[in-house]
N, C-alpha and C. Protein backbone atom coordinates (compact mmCIF):
# COMPACT_ATOMS: atom_id res chain seq x y z
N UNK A 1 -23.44 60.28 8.48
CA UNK A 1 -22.03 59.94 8.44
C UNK A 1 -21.67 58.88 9.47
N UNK A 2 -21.99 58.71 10.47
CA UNK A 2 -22.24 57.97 11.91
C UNK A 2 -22.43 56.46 11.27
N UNK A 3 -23.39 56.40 10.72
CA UNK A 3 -23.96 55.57 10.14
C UNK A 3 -23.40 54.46 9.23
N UNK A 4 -22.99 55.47 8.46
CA UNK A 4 -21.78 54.64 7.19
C UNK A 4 -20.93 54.32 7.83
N UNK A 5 -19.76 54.92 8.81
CA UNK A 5 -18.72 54.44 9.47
C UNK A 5 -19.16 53.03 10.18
N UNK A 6 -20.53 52.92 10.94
CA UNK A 6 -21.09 51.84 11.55
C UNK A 6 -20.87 50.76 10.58
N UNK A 7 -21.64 51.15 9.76
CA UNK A 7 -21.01 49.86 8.44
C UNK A 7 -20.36 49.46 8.24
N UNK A 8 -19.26 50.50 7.91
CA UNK A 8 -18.04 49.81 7.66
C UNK A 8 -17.11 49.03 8.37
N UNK A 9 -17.61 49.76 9.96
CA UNK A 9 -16.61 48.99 10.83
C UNK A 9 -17.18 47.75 10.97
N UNK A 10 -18.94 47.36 11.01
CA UNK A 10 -19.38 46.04 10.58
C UNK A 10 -19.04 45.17 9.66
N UNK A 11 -18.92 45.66 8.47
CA UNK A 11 -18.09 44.81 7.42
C UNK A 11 -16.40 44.68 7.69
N UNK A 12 -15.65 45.56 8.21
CA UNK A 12 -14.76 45.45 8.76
C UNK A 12 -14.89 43.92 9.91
N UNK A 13 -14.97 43.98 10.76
CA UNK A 13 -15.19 43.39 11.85
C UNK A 13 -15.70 42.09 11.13
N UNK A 14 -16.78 41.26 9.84
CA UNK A 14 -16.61 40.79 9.56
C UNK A 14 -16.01 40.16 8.85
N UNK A 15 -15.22 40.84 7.65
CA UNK A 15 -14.25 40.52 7.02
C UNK A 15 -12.77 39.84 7.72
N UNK A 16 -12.98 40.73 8.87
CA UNK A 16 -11.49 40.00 9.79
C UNK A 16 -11.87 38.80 10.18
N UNK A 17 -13.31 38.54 10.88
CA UNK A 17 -14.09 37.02 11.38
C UNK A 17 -13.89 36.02 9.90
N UNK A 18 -14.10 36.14 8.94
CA UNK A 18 -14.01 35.43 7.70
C UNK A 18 -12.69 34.94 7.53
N UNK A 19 -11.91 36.07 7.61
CA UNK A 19 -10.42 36.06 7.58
C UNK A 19 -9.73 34.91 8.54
N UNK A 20 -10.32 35.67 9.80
CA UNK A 20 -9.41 34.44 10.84
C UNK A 20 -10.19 33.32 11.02
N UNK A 21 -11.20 32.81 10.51
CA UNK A 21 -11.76 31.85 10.05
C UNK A 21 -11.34 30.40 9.28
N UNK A 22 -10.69 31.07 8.23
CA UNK A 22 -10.02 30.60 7.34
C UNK A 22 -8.60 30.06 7.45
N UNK A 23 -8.16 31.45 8.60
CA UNK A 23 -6.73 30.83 8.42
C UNK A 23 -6.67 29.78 10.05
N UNK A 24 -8.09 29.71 10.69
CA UNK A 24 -8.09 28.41 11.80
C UNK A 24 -8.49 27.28 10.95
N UNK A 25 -8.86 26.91 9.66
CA UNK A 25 -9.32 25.89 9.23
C UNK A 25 -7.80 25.47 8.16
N UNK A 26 -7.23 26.76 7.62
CA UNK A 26 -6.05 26.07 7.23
C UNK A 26 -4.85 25.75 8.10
N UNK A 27 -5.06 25.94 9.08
CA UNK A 27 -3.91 25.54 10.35
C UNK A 27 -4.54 24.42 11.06
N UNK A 28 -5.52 24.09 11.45
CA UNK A 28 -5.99 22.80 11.54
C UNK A 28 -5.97 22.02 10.60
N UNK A 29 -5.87 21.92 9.56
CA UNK A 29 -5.92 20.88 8.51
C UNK A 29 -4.34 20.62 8.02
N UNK A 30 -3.55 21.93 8.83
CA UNK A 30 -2.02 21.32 8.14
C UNK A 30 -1.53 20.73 9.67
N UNK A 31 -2.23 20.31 10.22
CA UNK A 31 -1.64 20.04 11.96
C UNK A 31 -1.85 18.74 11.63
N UNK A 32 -0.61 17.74 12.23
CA UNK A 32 -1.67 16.58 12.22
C UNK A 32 -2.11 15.88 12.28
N UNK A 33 -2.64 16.02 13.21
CA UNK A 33 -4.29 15.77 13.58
C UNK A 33 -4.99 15.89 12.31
N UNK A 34 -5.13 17.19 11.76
CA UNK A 34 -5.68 17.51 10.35
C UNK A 34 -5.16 16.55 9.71
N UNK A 35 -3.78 16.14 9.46
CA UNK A 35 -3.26 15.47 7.87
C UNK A 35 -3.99 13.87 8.08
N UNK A 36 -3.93 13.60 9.54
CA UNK A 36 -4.14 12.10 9.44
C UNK A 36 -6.08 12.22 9.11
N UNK A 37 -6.80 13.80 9.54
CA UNK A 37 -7.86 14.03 9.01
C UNK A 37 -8.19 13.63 7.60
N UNK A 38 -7.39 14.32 6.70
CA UNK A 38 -7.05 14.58 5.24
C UNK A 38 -7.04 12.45 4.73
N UNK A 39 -6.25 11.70 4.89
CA UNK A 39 -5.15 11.04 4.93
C UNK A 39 -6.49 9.86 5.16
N UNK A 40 -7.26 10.14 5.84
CA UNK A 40 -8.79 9.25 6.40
C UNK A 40 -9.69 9.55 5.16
N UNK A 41 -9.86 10.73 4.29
CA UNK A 41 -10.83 11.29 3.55
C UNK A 41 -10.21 10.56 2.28
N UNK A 42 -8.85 10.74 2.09
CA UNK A 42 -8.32 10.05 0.91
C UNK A 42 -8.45 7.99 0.67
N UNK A 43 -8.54 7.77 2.03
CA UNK A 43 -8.40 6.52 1.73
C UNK A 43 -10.19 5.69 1.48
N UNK A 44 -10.88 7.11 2.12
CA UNK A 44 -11.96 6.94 1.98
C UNK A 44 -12.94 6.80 0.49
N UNK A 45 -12.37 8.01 0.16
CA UNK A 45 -12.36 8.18 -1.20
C UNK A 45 -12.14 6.79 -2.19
N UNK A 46 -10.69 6.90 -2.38
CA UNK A 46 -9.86 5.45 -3.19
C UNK A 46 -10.64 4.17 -2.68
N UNK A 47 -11.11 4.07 -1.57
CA UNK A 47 -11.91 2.68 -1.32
C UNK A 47 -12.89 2.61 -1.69
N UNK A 48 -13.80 3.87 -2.12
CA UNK A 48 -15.38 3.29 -2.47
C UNK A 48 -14.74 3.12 -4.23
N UNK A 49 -13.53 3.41 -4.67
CA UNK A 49 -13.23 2.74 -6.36
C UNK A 49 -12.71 1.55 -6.37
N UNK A 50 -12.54 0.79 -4.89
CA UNK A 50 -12.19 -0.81 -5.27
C UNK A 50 -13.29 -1.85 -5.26
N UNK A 51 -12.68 -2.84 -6.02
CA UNK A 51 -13.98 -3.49 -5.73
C UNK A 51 -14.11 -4.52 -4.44
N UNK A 52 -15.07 -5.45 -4.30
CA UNK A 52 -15.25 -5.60 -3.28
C UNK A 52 -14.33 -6.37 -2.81
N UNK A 53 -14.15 -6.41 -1.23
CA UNK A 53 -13.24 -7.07 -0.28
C UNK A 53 -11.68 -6.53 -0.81
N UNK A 54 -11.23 -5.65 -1.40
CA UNK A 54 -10.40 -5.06 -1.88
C UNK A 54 -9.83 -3.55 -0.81
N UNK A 55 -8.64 -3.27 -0.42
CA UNK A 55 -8.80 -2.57 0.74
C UNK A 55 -7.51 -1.66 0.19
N UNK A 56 -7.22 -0.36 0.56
CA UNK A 56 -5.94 0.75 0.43
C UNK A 56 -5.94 0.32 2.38
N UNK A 57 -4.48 0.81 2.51
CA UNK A 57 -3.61 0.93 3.86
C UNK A 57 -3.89 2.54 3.80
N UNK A 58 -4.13 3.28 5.36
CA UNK A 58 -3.92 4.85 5.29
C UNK A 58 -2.57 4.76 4.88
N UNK A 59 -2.56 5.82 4.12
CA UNK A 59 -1.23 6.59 3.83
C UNK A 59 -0.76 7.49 4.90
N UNK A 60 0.13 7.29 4.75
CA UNK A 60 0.67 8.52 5.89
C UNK A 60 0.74 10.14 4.95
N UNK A 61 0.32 11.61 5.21
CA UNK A 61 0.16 12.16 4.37
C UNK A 61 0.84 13.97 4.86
N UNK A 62 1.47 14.47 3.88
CA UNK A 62 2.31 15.67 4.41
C UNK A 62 1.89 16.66 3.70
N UNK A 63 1.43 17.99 4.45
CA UNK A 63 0.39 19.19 3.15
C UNK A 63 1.35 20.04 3.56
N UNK A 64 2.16 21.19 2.41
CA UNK A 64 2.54 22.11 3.04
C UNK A 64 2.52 23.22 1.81
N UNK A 65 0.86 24.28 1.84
CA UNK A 65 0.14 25.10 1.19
C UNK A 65 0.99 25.69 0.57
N UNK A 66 1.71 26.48 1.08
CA UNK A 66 3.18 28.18 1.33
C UNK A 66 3.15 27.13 -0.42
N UNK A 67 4.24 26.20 -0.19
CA UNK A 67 5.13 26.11 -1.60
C UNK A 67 4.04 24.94 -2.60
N UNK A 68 3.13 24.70 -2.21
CA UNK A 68 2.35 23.60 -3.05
C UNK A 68 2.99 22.51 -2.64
N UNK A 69 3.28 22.17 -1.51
CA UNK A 69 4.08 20.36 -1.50
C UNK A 69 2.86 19.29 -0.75
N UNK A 70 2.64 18.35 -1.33
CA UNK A 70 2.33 17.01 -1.05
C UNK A 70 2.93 15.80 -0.91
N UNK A 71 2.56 14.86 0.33
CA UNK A 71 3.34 14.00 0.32
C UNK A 71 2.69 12.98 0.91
N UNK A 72 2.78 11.46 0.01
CA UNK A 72 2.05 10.51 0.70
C UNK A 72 3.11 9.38 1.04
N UNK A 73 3.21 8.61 1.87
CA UNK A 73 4.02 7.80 2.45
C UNK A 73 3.30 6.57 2.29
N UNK A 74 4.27 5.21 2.44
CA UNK A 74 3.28 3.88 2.72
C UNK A 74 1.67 3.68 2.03
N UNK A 75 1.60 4.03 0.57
CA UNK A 75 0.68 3.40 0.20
C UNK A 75 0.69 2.08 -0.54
N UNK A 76 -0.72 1.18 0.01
CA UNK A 76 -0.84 0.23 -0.73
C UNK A 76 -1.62 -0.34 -0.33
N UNK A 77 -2.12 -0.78 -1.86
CA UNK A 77 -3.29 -1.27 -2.27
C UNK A 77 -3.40 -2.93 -2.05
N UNK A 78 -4.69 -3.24 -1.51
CA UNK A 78 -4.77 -4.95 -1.33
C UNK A 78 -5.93 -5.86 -1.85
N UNK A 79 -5.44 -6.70 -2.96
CA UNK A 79 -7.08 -7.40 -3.26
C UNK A 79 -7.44 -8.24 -2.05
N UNK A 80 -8.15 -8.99 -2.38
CA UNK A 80 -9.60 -9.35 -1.60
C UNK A 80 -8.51 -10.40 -0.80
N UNK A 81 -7.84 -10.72 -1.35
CA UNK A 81 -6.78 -12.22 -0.93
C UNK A 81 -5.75 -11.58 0.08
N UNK A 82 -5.67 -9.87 0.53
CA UNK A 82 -5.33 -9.70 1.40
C UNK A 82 -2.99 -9.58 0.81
N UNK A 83 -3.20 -9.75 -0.86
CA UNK A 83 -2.13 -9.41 -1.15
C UNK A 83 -1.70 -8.14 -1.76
N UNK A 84 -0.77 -7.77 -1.80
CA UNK A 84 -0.31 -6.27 -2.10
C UNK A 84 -0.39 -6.39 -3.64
N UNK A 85 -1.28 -5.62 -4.15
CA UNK A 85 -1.11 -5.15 -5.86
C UNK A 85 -0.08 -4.18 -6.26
N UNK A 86 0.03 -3.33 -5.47
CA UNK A 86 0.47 -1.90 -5.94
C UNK A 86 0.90 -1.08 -4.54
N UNK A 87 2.62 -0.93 -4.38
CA UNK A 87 2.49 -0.31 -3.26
C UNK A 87 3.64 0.39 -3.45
N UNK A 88 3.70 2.10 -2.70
CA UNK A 88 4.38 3.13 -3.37
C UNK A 88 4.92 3.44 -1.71
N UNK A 89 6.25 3.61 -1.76
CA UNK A 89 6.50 3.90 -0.42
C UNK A 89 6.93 5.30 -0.49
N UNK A 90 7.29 6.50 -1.18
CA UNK A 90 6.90 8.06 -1.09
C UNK A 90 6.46 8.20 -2.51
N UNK A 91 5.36 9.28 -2.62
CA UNK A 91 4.48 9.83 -4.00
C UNK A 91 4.75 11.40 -3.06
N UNK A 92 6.14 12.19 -3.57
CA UNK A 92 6.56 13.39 -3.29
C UNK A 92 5.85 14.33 -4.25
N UNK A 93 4.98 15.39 -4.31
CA UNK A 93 5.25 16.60 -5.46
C UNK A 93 5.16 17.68 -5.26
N UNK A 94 5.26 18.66 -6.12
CA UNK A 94 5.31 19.71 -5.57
C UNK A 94 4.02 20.68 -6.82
N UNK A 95 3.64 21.26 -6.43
CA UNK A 95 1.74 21.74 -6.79
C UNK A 95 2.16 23.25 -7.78
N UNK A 96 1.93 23.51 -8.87
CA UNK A 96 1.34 25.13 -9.16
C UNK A 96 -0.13 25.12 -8.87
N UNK A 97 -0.33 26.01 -7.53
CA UNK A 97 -1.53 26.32 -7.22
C UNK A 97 -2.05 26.79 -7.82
N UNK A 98 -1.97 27.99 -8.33
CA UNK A 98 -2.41 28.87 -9.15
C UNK A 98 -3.01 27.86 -10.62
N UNK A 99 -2.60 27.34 -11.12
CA UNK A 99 -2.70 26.62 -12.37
C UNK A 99 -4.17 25.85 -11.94
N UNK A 100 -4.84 25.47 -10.92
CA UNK A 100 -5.65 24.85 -10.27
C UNK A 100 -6.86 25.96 -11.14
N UNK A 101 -6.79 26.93 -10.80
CA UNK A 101 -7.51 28.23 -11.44
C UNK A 101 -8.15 27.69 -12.33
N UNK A 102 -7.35 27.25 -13.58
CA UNK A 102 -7.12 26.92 -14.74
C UNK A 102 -8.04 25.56 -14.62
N UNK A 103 -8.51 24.72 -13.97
CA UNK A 103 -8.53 23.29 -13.92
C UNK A 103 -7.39 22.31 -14.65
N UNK A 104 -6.32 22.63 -14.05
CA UNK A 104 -5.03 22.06 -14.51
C UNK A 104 -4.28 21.93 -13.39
N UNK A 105 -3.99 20.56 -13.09
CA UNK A 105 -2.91 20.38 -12.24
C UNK A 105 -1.32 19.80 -12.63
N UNK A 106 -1.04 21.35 -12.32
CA UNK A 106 0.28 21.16 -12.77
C UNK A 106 1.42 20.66 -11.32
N UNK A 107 2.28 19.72 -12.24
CA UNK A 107 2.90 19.30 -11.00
C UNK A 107 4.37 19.41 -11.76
N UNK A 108 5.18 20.04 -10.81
CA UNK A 108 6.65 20.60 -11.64
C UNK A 108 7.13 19.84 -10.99
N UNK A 109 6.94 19.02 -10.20
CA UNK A 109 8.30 17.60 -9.68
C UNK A 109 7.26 16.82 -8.65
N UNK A 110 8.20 15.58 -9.73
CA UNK A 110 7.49 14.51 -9.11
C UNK A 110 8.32 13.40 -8.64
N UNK A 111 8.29 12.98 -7.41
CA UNK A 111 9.28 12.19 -7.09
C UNK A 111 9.10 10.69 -6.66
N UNK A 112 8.58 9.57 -6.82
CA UNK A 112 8.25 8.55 -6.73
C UNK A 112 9.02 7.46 -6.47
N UNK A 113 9.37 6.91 -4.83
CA UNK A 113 10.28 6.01 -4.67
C UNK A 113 9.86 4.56 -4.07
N UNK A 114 10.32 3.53 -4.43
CA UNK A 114 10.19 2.38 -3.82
C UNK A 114 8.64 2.38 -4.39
N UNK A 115 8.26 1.63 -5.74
CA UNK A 115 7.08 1.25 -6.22
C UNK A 115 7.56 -0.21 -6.44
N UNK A 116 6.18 -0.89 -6.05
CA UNK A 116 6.31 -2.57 -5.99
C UNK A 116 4.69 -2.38 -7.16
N UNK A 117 5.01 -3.10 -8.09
CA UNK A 117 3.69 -3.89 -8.48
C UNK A 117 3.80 -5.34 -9.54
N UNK A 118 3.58 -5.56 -8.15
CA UNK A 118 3.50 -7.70 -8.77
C UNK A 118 2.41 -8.18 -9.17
N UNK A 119 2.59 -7.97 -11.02
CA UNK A 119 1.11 -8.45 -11.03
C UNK A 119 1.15 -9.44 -11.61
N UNK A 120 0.02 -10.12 -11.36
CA UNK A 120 -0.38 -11.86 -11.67
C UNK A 120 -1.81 -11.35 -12.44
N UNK A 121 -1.82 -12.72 -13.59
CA UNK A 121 -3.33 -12.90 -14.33
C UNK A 121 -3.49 -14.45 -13.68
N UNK A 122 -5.09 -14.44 -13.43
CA UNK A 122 -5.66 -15.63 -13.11
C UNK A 122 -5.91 -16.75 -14.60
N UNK A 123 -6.46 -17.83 -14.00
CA UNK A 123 -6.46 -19.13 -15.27
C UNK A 123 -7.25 -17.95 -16.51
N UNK A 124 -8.12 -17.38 -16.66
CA UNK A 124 -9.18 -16.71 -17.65
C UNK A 124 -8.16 -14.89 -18.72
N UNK A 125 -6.69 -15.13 -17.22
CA UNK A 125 -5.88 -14.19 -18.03
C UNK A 125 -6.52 -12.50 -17.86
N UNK A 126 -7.11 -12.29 -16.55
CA UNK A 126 -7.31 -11.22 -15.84
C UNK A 126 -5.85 -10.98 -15.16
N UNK A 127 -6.33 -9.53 -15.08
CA UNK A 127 -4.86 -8.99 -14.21
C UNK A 127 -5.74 -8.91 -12.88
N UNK A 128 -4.44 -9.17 -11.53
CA UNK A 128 -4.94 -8.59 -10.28
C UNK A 128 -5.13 -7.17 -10.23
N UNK A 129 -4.51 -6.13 -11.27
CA UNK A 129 -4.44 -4.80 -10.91
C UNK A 129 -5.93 -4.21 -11.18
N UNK A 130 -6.01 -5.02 -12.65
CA UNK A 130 -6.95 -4.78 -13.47
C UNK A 130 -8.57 -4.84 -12.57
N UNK A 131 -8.99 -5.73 -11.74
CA UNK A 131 -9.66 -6.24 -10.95
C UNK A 131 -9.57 -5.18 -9.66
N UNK A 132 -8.70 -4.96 -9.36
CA UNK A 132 -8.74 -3.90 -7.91
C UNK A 132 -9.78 -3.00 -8.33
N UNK A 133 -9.69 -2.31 -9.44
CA UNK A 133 -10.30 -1.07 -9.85
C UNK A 133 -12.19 -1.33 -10.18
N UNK A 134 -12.14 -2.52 -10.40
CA UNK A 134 -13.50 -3.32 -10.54
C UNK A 134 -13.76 -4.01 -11.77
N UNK A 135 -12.99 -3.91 -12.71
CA UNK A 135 -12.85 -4.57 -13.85
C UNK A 135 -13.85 -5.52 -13.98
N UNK A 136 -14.97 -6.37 -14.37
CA UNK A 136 -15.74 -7.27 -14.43
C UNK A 136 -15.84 -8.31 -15.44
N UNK A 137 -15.07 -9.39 -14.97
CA UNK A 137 -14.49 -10.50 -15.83
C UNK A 137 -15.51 -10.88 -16.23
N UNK A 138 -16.87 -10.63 -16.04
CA UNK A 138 -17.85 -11.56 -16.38
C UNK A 138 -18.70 -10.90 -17.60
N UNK A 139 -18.36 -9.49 -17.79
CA UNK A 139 -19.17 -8.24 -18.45
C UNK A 139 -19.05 -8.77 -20.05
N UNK A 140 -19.30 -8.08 -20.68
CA UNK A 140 -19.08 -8.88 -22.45
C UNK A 140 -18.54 -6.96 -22.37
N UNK A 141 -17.46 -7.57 -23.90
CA UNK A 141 -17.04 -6.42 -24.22
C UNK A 141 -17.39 -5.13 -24.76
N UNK A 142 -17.37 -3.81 -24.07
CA UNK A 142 -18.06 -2.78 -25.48
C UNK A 142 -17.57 -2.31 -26.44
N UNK A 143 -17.99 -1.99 -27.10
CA UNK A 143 -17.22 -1.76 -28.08
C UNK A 143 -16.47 -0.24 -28.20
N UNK A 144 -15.31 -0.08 -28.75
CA UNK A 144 -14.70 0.83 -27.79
C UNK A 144 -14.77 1.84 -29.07
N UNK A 145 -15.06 3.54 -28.69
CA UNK A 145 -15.22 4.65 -29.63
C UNK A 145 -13.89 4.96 -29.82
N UNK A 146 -13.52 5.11 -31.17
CA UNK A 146 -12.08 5.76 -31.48
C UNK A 146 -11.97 6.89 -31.35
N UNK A 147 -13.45 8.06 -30.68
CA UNK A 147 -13.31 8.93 -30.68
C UNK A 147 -13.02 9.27 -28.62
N UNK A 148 -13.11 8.32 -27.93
CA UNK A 148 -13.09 8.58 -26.82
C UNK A 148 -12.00 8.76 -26.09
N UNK A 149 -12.07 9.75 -25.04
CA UNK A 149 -11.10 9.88 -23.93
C UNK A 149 -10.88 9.17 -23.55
N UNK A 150 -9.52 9.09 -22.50
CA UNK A 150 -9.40 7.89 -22.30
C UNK A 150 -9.85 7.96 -20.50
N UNK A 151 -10.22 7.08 -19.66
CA UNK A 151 -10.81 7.00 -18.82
C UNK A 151 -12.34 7.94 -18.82
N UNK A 152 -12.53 8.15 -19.72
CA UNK A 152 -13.72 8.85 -19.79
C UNK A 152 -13.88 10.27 -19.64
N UNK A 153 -12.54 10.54 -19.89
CA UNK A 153 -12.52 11.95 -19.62
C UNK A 153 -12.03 12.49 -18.26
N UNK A 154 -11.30 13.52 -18.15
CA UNK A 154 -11.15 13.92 -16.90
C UNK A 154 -11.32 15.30 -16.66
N UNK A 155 -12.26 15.66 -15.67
CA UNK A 155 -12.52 17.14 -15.68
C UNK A 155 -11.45 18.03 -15.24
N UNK A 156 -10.08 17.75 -15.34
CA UNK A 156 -9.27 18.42 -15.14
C UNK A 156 -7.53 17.72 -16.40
N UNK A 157 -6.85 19.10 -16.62
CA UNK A 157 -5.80 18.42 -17.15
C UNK A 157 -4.76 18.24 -16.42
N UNK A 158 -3.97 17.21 -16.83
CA UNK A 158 -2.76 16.84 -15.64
C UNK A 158 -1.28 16.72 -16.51
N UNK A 159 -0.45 17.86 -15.64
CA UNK A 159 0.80 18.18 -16.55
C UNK A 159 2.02 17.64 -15.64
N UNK A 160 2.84 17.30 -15.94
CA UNK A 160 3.98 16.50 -15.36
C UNK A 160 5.38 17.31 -15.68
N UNK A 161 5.93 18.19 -15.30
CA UNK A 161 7.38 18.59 -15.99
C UNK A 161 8.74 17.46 -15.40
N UNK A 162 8.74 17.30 -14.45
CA UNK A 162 9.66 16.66 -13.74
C UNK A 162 9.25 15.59 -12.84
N UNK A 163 9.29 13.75 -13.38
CA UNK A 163 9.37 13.12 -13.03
C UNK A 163 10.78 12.17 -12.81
N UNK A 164 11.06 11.44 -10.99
CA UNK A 164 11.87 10.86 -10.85
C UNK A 164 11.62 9.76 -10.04
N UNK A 165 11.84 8.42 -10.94
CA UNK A 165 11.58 7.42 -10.24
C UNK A 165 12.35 6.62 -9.96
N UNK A 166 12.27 6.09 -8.39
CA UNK A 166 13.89 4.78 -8.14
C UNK A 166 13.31 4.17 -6.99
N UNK A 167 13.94 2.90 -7.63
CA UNK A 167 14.02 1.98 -6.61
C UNK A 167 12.86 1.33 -6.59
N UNK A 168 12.46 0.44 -7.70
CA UNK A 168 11.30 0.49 -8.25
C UNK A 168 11.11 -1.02 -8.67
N UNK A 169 10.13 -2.14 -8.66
CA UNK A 169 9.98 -3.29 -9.32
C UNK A 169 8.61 -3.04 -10.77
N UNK A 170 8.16 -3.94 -11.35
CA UNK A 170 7.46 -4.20 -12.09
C UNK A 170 7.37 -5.68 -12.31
N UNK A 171 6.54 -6.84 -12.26
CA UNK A 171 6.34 -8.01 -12.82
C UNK A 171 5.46 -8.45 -12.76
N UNK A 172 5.41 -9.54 -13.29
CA UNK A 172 3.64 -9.98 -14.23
C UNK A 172 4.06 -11.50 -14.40
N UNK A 173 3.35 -12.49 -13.78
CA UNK A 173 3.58 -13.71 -13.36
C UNK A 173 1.79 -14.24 -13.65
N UNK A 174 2.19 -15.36 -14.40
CA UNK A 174 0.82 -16.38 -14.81
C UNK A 174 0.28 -16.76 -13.86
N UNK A 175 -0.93 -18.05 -13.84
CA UNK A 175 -1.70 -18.72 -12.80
C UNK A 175 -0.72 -19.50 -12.55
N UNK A 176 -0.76 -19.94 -10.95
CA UNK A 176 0.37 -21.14 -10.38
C UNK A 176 -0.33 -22.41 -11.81
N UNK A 177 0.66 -23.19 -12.25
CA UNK A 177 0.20 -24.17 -12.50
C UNK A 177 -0.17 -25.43 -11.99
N UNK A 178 -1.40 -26.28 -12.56
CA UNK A 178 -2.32 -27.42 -11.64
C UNK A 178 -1.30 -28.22 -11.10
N UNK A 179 -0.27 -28.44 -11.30
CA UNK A 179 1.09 -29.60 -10.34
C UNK A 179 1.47 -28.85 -8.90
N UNK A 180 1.38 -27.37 -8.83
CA UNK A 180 1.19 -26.47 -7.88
C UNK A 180 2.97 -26.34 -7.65
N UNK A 181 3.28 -26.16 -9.30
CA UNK A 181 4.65 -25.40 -9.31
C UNK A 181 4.91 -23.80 -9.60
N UNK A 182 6.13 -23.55 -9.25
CA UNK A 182 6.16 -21.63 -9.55
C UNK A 182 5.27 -21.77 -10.93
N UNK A 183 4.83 -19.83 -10.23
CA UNK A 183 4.26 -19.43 -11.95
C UNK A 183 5.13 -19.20 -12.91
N UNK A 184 4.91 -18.95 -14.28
CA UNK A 184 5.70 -18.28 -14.84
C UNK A 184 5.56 -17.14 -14.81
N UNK A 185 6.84 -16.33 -15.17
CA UNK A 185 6.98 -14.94 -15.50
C UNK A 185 7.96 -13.78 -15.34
N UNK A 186 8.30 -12.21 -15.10
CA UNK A 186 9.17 -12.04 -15.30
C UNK A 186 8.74 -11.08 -14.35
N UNK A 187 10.05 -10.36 -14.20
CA UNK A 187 10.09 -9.13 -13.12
C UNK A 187 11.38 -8.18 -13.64
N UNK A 188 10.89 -6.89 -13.68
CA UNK A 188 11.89 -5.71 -13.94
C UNK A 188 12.09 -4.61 -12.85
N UNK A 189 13.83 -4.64 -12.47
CA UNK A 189 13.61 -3.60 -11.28
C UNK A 189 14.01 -2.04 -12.04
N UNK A 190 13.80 -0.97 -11.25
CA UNK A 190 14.60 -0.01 -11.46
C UNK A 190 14.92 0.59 -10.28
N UNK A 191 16.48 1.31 -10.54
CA UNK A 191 16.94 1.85 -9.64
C UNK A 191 17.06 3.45 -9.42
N UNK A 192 17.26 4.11 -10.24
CA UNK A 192 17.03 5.21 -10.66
C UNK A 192 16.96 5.41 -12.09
N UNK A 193 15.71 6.21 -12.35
CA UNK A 193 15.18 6.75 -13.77
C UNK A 193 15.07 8.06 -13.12
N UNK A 194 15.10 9.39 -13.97
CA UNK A 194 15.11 10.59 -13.50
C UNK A 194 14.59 11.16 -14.91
């Protein structure tokens, strides 16, 4: 009887070590120290998908587990020329954790403010956006399956209930022309969409 109690208070005693284990690695990682941790791993990430001489700015980045909230600040993306493609000044949401279970990320609000993306095609009629991602102007085309996913599939599904976006540009401007006058092209703002 001695014996078994020994046990248990061993598995006891480790179960609490596991326990407070866990909750020092999720309190370090929401400190931060941790987020700008986090915030280093993400940009790390997104940079080995640009192509070369192509660079992301850290984001500034906000985790808060309890309610599922994420929050990235000041992102943006830069081609090789050191100009802004794509830049989002808050990407707010809020997480069903649980749904993660599922391999589904569900996101019940999404809040997206101050998006800039000025995009330009070069003389051959490439996009700059298109190119960040690695696009290869030089590749010959494949031929595309009508039966395929699109990005190739994604090992997870992604659900959106509540998106709100403001304060927002969009435009798409040609090669300068050879007299080395404006490009052509157009630009659309928005101010609030909800």
């Amino acid at each position: 009887m001695a014996r078994v109690r020994a046990v248990l208070r061993g598995l006891g005693w480790l179960l609490l070590g596991v326990v407070a284990l866990v909750a020092l690695a999720v309190t370090a990682v929401l400190s931060p120290p941790g987020e700008r941790w986090l915030a280093g791993i993400v940009q790390a990430q997104v940079g080995a998908m640009l192509c070369d001489g192509c660079r992301m700015d850290r984001p500034g980045l906000r985790v808060d587990l309890a309610p599922g909230r994420l929050a990235l600040t000041d992102v943006a993306f830069h081609d090789a020329d050191d100009t802004v493609i794509l830049g989002v000044g808050l990407l707010d949401a809020d997480l069903d954790l649980w749904a993660l279970l599922d391999r589904e990320v569900h996101l019940t609000r999404v809040r997206i403010d101050d998006v800039r993306v000025p995009m330009r095609t070069d003389a051959d009629g490439w996009l700059n956006l298109a190119l960040l991602f690695g696009a290869d102007p030089d590749a010959a085309p494949e031929p595309e399956d009508p039966n395929a996913e699109p990005w190739g599939g994604l090992p997870v599904r992604i659900v959106v209930e509540d998106l709100h976006l403001s304060d927002g540009m969009v435009g798409l401007w040609g090669p300068a022309p050879e007299d080395g006058g404006d490009p052509s092209g157009f630009e659309v703002r928005v101010w609030d969409l909800a």
